[in-house]
N, C-alpha and C. Protein backbone atom coordinates (compact mmCIF):
# COMPACT_ATOMS: atom_id res chain seq x y z
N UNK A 1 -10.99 -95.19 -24.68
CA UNK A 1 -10.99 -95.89 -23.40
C UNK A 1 -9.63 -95.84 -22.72
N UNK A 2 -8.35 -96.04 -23.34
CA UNK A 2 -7.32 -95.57 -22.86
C UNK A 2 -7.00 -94.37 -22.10
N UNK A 3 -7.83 -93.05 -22.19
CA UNK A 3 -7.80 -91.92 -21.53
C UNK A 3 -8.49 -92.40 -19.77
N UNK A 4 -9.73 -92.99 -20.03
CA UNK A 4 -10.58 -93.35 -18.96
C UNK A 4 -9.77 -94.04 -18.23
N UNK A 5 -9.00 -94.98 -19.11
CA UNK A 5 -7.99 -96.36 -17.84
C UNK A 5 -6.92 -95.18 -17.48
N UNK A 6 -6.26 -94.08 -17.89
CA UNK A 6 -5.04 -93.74 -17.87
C UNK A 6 -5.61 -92.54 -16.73
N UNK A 7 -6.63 -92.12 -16.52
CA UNK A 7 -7.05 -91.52 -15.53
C UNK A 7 -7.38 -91.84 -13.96
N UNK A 8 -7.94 -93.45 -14.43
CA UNK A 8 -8.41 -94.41 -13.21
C UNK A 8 -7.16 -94.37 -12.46
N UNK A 9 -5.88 -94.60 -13.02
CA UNK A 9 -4.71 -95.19 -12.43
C UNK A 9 -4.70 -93.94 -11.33
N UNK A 10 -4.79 -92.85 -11.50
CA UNK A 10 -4.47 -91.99 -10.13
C UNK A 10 -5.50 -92.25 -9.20
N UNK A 11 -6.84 -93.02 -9.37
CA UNK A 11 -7.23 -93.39 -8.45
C UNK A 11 -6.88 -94.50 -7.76
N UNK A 12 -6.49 -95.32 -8.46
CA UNK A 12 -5.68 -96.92 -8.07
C UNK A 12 -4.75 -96.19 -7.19
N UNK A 13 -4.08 -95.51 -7.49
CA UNK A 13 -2.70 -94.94 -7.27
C UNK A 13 -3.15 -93.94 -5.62
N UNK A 14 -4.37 -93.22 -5.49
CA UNK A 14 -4.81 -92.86 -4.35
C UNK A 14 -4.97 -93.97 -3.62
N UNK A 15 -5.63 -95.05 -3.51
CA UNK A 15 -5.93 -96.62 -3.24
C UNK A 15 -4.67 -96.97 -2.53
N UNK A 16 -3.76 -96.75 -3.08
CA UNK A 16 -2.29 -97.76 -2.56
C UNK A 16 -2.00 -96.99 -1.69
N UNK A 17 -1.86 -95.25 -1.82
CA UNK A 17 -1.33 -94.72 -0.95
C UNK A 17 -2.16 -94.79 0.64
N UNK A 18 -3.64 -94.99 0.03
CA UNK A 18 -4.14 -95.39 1.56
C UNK A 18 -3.62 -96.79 2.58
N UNK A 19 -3.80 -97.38 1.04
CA UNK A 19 -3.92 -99.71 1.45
C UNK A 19 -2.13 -99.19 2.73
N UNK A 20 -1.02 -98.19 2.02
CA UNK A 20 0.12 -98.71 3.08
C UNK A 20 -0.25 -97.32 4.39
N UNK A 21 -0.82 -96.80 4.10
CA UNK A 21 -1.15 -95.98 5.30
C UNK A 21 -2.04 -96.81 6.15
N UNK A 22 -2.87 -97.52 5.82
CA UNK A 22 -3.46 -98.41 6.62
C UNK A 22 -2.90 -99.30 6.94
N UNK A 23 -2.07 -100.12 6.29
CA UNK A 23 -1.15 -100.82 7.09
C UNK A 23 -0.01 -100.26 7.44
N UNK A 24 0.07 -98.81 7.60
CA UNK A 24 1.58 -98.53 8.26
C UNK A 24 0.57 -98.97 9.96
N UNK A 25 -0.78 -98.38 10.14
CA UNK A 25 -1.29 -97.52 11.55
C UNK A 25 -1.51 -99.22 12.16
N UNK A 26 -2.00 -100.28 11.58
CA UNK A 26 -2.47 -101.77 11.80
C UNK A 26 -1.09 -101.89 12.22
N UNK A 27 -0.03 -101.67 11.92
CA UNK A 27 1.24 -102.48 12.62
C UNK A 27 1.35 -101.88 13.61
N UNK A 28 1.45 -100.22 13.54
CA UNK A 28 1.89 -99.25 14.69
C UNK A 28 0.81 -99.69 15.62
N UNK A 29 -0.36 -99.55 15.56
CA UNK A 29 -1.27 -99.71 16.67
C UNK A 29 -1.40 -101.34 17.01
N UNK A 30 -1.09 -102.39 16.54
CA UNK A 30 -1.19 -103.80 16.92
C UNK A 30 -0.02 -103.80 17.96
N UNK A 31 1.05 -103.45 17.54
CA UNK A 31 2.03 -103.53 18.42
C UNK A 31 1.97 -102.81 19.89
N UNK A 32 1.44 -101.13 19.46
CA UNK A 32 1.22 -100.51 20.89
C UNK A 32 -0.06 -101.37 22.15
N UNK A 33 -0.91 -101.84 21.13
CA UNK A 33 -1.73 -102.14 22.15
C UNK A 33 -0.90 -103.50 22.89
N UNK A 34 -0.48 -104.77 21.85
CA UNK A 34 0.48 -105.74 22.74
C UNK A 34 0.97 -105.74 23.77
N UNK A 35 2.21 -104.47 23.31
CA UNK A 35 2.66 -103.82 24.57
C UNK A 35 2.51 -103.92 25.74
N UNK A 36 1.16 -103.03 25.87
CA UNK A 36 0.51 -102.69 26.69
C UNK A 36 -0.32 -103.31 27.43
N UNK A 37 -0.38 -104.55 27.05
CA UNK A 37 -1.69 -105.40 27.80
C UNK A 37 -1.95 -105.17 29.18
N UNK A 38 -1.07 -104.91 29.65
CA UNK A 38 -1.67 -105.06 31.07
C UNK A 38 -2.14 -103.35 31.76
N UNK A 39 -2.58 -102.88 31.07
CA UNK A 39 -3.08 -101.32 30.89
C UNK A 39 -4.10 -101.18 29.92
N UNK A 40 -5.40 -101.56 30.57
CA UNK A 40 -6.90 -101.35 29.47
C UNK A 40 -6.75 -100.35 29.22
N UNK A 41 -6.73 -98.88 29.50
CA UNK A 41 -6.97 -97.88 28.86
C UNK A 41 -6.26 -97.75 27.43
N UNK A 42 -4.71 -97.92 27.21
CA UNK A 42 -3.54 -98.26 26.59
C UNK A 42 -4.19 -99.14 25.34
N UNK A 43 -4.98 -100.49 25.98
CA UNK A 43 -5.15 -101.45 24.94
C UNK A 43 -6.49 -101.00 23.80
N UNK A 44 -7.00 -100.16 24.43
CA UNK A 44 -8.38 -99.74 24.23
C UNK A 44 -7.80 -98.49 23.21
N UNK A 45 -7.03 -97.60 23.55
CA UNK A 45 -6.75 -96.56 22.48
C UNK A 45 -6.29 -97.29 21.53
N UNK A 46 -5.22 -98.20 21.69
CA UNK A 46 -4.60 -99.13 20.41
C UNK A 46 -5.44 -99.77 19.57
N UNK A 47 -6.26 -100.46 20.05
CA UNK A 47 -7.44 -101.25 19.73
C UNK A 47 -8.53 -100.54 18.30
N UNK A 48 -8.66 -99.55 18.84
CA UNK A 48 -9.24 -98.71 18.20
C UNK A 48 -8.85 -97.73 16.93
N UNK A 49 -7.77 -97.99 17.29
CA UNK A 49 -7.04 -97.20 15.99
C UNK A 49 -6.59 -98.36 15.16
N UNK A 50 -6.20 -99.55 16.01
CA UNK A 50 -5.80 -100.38 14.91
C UNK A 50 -7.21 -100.93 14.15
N UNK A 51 -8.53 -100.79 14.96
CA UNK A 51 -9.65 -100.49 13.86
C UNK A 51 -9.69 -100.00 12.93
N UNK A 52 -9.58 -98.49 13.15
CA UNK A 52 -9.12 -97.93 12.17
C UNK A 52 -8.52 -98.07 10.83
N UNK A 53 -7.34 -98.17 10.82
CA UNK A 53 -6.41 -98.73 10.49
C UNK A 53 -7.36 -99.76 9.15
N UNK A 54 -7.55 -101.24 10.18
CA UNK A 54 -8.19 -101.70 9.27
C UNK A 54 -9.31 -101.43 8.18
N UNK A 55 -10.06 -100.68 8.60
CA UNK A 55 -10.99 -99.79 8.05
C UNK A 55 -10.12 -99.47 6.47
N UNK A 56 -8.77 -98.37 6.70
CA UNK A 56 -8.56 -97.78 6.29
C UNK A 56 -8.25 -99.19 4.92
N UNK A 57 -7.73 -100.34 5.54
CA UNK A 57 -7.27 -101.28 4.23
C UNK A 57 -8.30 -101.51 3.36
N UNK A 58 -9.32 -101.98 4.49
CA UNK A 58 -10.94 -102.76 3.80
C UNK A 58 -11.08 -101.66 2.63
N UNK A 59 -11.29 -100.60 3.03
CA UNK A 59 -11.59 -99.91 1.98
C UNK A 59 -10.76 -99.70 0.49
N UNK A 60 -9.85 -99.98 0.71
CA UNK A 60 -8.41 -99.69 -0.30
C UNK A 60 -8.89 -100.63 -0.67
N UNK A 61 -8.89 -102.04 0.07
CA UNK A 61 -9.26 -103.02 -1.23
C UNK A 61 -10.23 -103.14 -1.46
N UNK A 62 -11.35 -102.56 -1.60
CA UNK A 62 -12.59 -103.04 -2.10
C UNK A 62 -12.30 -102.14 -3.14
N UNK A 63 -12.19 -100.77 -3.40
CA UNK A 63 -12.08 -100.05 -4.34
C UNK A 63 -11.27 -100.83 -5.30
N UNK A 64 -9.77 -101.45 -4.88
CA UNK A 64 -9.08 -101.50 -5.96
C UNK A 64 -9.52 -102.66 -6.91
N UNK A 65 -10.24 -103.75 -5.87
CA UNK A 65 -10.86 -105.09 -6.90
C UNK A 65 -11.64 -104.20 -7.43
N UNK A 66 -12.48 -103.12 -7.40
CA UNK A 66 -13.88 -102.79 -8.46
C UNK A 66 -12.90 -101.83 -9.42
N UNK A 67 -11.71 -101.50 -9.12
CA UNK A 67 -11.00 -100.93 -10.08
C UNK A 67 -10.09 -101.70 -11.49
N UNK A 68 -10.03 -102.70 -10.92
CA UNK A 68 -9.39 -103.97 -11.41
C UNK A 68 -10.62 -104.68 -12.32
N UNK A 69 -11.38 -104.61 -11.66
CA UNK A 69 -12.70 -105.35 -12.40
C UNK A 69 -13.56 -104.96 -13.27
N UNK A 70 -13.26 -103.55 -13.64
CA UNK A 70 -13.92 -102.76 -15.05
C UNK A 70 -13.30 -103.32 -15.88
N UNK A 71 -13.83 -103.73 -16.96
CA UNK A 71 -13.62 -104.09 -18.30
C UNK A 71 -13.78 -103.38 -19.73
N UNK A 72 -12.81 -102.76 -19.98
CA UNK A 72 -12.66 -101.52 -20.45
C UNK A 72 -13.28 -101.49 -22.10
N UNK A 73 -13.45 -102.88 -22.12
CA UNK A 73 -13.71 -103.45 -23.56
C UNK A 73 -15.28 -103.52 -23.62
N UNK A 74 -15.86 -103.58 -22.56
CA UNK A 74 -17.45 -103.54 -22.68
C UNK A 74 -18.16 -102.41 -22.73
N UNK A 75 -19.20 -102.25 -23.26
CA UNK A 75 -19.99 -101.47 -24.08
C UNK A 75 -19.86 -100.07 -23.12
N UNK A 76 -19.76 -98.85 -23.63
CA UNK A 76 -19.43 -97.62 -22.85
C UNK A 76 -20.69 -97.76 -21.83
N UNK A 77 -22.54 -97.61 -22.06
CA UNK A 77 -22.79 -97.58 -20.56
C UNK A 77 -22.42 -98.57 -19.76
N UNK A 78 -21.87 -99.89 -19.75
CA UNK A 78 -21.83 -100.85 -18.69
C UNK A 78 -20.42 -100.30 -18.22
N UNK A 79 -19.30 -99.36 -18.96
CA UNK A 79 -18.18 -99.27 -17.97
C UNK A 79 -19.11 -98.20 -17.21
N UNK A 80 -19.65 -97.12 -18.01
CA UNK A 80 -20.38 -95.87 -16.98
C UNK A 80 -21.06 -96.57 -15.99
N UNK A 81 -21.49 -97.39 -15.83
CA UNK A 81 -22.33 -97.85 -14.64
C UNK A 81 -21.32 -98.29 -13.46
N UNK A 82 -20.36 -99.06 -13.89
CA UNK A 82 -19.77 -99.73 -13.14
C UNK A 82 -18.71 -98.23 -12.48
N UNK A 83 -18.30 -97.22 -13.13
CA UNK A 83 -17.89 -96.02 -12.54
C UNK A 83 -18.89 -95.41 -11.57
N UNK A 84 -20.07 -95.42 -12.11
CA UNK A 84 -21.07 -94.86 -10.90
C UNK A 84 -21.07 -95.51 -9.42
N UNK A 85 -21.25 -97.02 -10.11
CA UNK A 85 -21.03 -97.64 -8.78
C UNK A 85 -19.64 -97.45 -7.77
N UNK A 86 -18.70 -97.33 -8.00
CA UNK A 86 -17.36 -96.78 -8.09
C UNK A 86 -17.64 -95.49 -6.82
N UNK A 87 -18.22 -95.04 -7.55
CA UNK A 87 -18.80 -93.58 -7.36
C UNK A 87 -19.39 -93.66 -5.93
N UNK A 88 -20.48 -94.51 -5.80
CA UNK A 88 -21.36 -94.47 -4.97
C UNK A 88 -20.55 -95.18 -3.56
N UNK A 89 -19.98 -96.11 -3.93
CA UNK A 89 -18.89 -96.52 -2.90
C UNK A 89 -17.67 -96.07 -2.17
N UNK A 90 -17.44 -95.04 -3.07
CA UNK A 90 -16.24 -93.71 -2.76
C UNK A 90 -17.14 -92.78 -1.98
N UNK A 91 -18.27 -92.38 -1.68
CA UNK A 91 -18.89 -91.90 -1.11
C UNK A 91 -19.33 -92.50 0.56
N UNK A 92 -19.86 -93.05 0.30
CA UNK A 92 -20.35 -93.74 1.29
C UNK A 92 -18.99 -94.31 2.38
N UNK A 93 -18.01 -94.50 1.51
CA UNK A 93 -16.64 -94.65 2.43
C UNK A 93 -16.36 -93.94 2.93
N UNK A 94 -16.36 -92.61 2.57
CA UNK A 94 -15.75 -91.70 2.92
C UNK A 94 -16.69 -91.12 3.78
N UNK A 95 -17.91 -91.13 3.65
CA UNK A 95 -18.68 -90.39 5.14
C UNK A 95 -18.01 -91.74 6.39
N UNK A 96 -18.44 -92.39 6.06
CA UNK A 96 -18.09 -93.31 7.31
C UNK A 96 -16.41 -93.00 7.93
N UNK A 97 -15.14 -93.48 7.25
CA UNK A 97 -14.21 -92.50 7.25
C UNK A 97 -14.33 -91.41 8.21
N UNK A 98 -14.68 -90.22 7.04
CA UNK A 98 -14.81 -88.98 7.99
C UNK A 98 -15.49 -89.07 9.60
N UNK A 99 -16.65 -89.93 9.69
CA UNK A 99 -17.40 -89.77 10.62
C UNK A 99 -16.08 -90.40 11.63
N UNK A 100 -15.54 -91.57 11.25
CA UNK A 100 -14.51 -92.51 12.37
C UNK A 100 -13.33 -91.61 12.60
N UNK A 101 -13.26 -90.42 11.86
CA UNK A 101 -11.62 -89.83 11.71
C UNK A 101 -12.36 -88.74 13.29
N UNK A 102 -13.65 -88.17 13.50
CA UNK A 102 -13.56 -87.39 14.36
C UNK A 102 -13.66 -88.35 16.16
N UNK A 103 -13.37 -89.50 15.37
CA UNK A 103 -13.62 -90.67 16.86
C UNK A 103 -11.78 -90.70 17.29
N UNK A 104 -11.40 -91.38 15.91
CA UNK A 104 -10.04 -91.74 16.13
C UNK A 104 -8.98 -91.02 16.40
N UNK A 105 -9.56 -89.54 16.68
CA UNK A 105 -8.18 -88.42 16.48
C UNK A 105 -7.81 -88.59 18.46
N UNK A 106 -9.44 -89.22 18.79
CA UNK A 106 -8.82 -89.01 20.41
C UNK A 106 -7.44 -89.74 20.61
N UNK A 107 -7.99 -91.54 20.78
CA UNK A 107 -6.85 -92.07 21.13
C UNK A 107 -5.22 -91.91 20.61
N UNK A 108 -5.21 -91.07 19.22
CA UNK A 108 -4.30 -90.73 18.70
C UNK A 108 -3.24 -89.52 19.70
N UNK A 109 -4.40 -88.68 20.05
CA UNK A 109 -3.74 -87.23 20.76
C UNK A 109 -3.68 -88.13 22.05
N UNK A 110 -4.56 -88.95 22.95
CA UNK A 110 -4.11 -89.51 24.35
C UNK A 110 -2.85 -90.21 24.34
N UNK A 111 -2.69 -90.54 23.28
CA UNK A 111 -1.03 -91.73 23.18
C UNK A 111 -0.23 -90.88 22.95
N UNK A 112 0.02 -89.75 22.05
CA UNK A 112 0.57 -88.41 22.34
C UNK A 112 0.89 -87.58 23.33
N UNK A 113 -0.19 -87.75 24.03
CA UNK A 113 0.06 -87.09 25.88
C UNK A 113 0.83 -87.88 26.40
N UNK A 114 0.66 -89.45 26.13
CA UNK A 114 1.39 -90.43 27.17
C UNK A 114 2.79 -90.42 26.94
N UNK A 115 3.04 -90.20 25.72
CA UNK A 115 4.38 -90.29 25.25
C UNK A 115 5.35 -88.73 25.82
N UNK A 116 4.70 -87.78 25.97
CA UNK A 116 5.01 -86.88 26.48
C UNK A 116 5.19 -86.61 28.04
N UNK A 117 4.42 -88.06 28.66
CA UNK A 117 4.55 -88.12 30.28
C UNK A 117 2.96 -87.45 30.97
N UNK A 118 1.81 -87.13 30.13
CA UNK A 118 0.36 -86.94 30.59
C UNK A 118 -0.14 -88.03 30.25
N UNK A 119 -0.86 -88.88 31.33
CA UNK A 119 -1.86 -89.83 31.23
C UNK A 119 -3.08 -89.34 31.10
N UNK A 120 -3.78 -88.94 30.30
CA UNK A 120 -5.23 -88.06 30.56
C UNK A 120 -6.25 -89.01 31.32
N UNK A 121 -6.19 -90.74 30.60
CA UNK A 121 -6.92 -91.39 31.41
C UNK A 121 -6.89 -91.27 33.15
N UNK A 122 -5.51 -91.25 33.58
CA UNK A 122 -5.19 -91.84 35.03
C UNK A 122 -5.82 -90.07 35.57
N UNK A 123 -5.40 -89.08 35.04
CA UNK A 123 -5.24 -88.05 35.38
C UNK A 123 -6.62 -87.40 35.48
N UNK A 124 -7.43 -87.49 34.31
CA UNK A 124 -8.94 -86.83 34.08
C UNK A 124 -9.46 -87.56 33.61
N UNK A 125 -10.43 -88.57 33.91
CA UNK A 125 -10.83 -89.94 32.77
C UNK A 125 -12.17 -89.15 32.10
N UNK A 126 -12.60 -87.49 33.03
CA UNK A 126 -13.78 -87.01 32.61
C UNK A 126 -13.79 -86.44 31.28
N UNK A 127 -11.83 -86.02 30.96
CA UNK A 127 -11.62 -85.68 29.94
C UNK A 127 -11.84 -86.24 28.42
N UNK A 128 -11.46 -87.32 28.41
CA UNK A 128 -11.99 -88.29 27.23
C UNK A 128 -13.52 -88.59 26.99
N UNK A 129 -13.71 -88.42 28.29
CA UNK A 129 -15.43 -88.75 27.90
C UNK A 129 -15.92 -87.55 27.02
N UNK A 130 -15.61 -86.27 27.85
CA UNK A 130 -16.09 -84.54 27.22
C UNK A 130 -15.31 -85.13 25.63
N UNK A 131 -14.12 -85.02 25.64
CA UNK A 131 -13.84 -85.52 23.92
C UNK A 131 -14.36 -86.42 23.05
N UNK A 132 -14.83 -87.45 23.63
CA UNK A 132 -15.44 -88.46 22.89
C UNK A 132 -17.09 -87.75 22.66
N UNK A 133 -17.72 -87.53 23.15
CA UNK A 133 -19.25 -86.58 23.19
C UNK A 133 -19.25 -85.81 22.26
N UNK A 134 -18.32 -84.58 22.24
CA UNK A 134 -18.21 -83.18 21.27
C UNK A 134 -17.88 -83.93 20.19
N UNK A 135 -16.35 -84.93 20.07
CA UNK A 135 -16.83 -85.60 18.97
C UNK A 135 -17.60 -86.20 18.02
N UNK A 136 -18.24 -87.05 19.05
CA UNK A 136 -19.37 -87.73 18.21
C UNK A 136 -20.58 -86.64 17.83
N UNK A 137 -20.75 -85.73 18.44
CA UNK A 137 -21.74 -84.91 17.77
C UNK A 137 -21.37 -84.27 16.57
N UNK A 138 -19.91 -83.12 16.40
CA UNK A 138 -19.55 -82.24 16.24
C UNK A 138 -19.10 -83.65 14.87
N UNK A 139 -19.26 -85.00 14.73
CA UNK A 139 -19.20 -85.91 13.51
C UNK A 139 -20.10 -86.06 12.57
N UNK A 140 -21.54 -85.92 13.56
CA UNK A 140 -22.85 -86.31 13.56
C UNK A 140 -23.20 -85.38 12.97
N UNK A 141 -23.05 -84.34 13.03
CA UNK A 141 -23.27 -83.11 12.51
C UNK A 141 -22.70 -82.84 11.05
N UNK A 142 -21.74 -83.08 10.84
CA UNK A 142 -20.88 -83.04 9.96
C UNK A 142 -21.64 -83.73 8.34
N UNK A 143 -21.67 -85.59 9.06
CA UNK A 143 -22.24 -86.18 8.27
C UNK A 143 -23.75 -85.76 7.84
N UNK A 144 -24.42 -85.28 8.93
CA UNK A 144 -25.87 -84.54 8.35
C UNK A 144 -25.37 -83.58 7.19
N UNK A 145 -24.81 -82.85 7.52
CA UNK A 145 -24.35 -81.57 6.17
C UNK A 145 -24.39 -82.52 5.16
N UNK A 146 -23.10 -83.37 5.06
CA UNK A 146 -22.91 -84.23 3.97
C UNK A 146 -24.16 -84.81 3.19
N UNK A 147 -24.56 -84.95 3.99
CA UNK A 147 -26.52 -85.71 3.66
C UNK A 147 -27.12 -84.30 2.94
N UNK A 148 -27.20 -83.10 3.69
CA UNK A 148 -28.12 -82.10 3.12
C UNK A 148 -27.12 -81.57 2.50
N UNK A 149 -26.29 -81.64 1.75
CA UNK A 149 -25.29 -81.04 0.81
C UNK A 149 -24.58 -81.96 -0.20
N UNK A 150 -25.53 -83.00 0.10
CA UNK A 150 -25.17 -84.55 -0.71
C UNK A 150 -24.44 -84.40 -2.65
N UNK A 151 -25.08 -83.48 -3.18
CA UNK A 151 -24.46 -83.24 -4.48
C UNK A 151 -22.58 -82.64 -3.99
N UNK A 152 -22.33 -82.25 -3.29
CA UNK A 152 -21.27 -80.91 -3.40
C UNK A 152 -20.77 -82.21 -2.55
N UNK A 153 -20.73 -82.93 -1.63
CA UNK A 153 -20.21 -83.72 -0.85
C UNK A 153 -19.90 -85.10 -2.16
N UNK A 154 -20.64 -85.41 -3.02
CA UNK A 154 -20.49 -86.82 -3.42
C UNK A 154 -19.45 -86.02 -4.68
N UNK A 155 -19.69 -84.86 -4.97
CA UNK A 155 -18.31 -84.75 -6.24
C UNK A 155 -17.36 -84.52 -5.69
N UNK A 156 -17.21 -83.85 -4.22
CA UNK A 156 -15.56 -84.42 -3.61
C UNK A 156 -15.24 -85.59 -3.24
N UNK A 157 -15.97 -86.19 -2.94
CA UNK A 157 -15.86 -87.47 -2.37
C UNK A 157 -15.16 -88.38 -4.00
N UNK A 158 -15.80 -87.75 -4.96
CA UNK A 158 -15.48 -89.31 -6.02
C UNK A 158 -14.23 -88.61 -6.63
N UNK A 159 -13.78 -87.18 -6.09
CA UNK A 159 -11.85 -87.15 -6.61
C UNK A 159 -12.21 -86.81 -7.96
N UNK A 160 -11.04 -85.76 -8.40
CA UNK A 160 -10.78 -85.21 -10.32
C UNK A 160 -10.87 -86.42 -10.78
N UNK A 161 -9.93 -87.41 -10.46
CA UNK A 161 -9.94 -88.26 -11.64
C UNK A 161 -10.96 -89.25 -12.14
N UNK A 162 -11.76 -89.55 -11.07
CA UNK A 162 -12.74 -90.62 -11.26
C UNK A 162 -14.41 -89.98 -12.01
N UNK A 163 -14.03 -88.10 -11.42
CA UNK A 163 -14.60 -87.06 -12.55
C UNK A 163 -14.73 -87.09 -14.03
N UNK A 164 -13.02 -87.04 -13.99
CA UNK A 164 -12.72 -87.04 -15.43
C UNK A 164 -12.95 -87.88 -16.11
N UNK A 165 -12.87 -89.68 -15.94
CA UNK A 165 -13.18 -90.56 -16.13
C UNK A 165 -14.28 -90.24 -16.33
N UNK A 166 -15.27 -89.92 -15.94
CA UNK A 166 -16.66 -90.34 -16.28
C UNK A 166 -17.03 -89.30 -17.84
N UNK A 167 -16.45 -88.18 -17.20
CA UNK A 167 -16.81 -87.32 -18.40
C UNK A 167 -16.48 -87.30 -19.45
N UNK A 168 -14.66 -88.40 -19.74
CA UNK A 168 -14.74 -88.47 -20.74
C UNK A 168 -15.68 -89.76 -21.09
N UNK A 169 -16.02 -90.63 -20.63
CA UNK A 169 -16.95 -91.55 -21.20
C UNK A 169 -18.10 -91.34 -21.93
N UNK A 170 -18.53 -89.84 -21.13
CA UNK A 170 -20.05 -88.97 -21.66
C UNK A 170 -19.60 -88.71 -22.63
N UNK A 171 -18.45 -87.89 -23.43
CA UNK A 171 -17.89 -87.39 -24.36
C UNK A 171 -17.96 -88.75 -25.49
N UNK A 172 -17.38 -89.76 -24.72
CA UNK A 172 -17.30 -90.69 -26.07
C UNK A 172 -18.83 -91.71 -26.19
N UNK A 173 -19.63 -91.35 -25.79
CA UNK A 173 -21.03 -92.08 -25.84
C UNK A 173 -21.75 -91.27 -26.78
N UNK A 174 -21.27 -89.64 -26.71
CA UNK A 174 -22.01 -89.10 -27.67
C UNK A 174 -21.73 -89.19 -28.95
């Protein structure tokens, strides 16, 4: 069981590196939108990423309490189960994730333009719309694959280590 915990930790350890990436983007984007209040378009890109953002924590911590909460001492299938579940939640995050990452890249590149001196809103507001559309399909699409490619999608999704973990558990059940 020591191999299984000593493997988990690089997933814990993926976990953290998200939990401060999510709160690096929750500060960066809370603050830009503040800023900005008196400019909806401005508050609305911020807004949204600092969604994001949160997203990105919620998820860090839900993983890390169910990572925290295996009990390494109980009977090998109840840790295997509780890895599956693991499993099934690393999945399902991550389509959602992916699906929000082809939403969130707009306001990211429009605050990019602004900072460079292009307002795309003030300038082409038709532009964000055409981006937001191709997005959401060209997401929509994406996540269908994921659905009809659901085996090959859920073993990237659950990462080597949470792999390895499991397999050695199969190894020591036999």
């Amino acid at each position: 069981m020591n191999t299984v915990r000593s493997r988990l930790r690089w997933v814990s350890i993926s976990q953290i590196v998200q939990l401060v990436l999510g709160l690096l983007i929750v500060l960066w984007a809370g603050s830009y939108w503040c800023a900005h209040l008196g400019q909806t378009h401005l508050v609305v890109y911020g807004a949204i990423i600092h969604l994001y953002g949160i997203g990105l924590l919620s998820v860090s911590v839900v993983q890390l309490v169910r990572l925290a909460g295996i009990d390494y001492n109980a009977p090998v299938l109840i840790v295997q189960h509780e890895l599956q579940s693991l499993r099934k939640l690393r999945t399902m995050c991550e389509r959602t994730l992916l699906f929000l990452g082809f939403i969130v890249w707009i306001p990211f590149a429009f605050i990019a333009l602004r900072a460079i001196g292009l307002d795309v809103w003030l300038s082409s507001p038709a532009t964000l719309w055409w981006n937001l559309g191709v997005s959401v399909i060209i997401g929509a699409l994406v996540i269908w694959l994921s659905y009809r490619f659901n085996h090959k999608f859920e073993h990237d999704s659950a990462g080597a280590a949470l792999r390895a973990a499991q397999a050695e558990l199969d190894d020591f059940k036999e």
